[in-house]
C-alpha atoms as a PDB file:
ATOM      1  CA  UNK A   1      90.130 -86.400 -25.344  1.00  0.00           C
ATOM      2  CA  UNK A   2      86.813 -86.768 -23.505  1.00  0.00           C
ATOM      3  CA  UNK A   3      85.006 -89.445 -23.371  1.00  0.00           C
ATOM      4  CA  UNK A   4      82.098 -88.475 -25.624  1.00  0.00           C
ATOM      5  CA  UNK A   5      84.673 -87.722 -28.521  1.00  0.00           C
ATOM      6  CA  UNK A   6      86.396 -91.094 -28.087  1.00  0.00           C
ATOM      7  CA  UNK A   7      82.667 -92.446 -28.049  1.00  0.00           C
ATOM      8  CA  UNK A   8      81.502 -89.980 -31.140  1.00  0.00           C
ATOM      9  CA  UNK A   9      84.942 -91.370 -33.139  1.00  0.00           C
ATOM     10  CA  UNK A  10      84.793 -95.109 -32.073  1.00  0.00           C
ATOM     11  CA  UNK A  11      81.121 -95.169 -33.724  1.00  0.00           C
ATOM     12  CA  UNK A  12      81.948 -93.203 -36.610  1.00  0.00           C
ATOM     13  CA  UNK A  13      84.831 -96.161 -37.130  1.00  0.00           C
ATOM     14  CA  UNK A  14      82.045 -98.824 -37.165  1.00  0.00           C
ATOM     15  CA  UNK A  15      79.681 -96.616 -39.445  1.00  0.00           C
ATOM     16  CA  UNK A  16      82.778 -96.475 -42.139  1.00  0.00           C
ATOM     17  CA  UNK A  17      83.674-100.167 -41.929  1.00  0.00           C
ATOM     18  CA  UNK A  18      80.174-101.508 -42.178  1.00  0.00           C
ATOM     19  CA  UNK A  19      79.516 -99.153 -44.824  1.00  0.00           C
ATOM     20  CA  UNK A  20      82.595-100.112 -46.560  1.00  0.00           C
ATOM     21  CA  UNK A  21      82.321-104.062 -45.408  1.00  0.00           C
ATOM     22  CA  UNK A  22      82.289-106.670 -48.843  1.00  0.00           C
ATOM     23  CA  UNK A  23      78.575-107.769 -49.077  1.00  0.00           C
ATOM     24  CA  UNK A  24      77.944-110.896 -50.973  1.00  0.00           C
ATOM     25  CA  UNK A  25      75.264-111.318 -53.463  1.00  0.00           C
ATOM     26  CA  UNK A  26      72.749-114.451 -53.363  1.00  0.00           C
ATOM     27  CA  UNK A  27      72.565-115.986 -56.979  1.00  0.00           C
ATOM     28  CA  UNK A  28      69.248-117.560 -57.544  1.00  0.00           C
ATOM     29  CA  UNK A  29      69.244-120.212 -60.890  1.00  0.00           C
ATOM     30  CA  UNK A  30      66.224-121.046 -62.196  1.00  0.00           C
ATOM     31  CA  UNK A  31      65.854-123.869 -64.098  1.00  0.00           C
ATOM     32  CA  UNK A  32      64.078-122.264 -67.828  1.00  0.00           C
ATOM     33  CA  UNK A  33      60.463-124.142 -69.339  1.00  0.00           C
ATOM     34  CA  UNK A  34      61.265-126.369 -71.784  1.00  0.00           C
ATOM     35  CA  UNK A  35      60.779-124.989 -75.541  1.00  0.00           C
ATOM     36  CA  UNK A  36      57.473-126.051 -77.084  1.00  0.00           C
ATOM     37  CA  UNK A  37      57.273-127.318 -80.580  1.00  0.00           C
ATOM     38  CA  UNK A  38      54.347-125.407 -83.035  1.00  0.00           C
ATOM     39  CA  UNK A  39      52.119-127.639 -83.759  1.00  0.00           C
ATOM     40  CA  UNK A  40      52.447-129.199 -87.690  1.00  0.00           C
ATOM     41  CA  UNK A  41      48.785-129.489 -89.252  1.00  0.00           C
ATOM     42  CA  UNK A  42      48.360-132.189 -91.467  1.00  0.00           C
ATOM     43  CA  UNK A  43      45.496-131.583 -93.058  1.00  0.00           C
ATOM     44  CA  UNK A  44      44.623-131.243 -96.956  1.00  0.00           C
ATOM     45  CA  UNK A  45      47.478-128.502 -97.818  1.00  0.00           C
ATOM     46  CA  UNK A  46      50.448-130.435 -96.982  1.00  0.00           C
END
């Protein structure tokens, strides 16, 4: 084969196997806002 074939194939090779590499996803936690409480009214109803 000529050298520009061999050259055409070997980066078609890398193309597939990058393409088909395991990429990792980056987990992210964030820490949630604590829940408020409703207010309780104490007025002349209670």
């Amino acid at each position: 084969m000529s050298n520009t074939l061999k050259l055409v194939a070997m980066v078609g090779l890398l193309v597939a196997v990058s393409a088909c590499a395991r990429q990792t996803e980056e987990f992210v936690v964030v820490d949630p806002e604590p829940i408020s409480v409703e207010p309780v009214h104490l007025g002349k109803f209670k």
